[in-house]
Protein backbone atom coordinates (compact mmCIF):
# COMPACT_ATOMS: atom_id res chain seq x y z
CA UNK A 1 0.77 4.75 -6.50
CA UNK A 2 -0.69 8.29 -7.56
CA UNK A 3 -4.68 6.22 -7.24
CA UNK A 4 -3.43 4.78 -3.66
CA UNK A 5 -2.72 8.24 -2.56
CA UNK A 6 -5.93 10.15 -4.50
CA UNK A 7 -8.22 7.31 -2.44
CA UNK A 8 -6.62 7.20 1.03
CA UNK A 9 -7.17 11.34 1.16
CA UNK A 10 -10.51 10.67 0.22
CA UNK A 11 -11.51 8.33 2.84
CA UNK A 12 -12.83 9.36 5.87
CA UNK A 13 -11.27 9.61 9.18
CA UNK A 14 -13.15 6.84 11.16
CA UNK A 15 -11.95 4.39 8.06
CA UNK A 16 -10.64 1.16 9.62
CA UNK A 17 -8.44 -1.48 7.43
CA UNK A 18 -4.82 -2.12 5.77
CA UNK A 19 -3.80 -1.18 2.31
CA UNK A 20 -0.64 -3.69 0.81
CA UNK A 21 1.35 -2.43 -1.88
CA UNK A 22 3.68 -4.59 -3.78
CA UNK A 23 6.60 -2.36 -5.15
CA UNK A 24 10.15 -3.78 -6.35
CA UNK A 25 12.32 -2.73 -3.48
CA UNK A 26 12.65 -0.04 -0.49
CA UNK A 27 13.69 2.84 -2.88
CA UNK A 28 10.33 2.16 -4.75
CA UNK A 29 8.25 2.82 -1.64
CA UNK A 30 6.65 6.35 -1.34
CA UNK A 31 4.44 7.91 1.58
CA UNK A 32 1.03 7.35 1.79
CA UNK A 33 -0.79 9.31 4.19
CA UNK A 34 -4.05 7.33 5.49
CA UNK A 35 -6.43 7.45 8.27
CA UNK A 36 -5.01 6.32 11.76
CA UNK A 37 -7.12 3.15 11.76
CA UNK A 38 -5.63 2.21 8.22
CA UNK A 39 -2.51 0.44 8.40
CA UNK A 40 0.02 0.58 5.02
CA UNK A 41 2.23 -2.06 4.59
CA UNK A 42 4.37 -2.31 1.63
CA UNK A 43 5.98 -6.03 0.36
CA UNK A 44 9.14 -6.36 -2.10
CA UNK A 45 8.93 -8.34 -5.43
CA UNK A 46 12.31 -7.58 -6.33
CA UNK A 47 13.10 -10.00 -9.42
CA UNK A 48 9.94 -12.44 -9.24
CA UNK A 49 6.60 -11.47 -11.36
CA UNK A 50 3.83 -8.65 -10.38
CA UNK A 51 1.79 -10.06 -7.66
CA UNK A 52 3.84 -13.12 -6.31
CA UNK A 53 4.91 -11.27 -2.84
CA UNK A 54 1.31 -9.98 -1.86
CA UNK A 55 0.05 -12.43 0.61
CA UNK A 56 -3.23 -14.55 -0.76
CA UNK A 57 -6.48 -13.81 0.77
């Protein structure tokens, strides 16, 4: 989470897009500050393996 943050305060302030972060649960999310035109969605894995709740591009 620490990277997420370092980029989204480097990216400028026209920046357009959406950033999804897979954590285990609510109390796992933290807040990342981001350009108005970037949305920040998180998505909970609880039990089930790294990566199986981020939707597939």
């Amino acid at each position: 989470m620490p990277a997420i943050r370092r980029c989204t305060r480097a990216m400028d302030a026209a920046a357009v897009g959406s950033i999804v972060v897979e954590v285990m649960d609510a109390a796992h999310e933290l807040t990342i500050h981001a350009p108005a035109g970037v949305v920040v969605e998180f998505v909970h894995c609880g039990d089930r393996a790294s990566g199986a709740a981020l939707p597939h591009a």
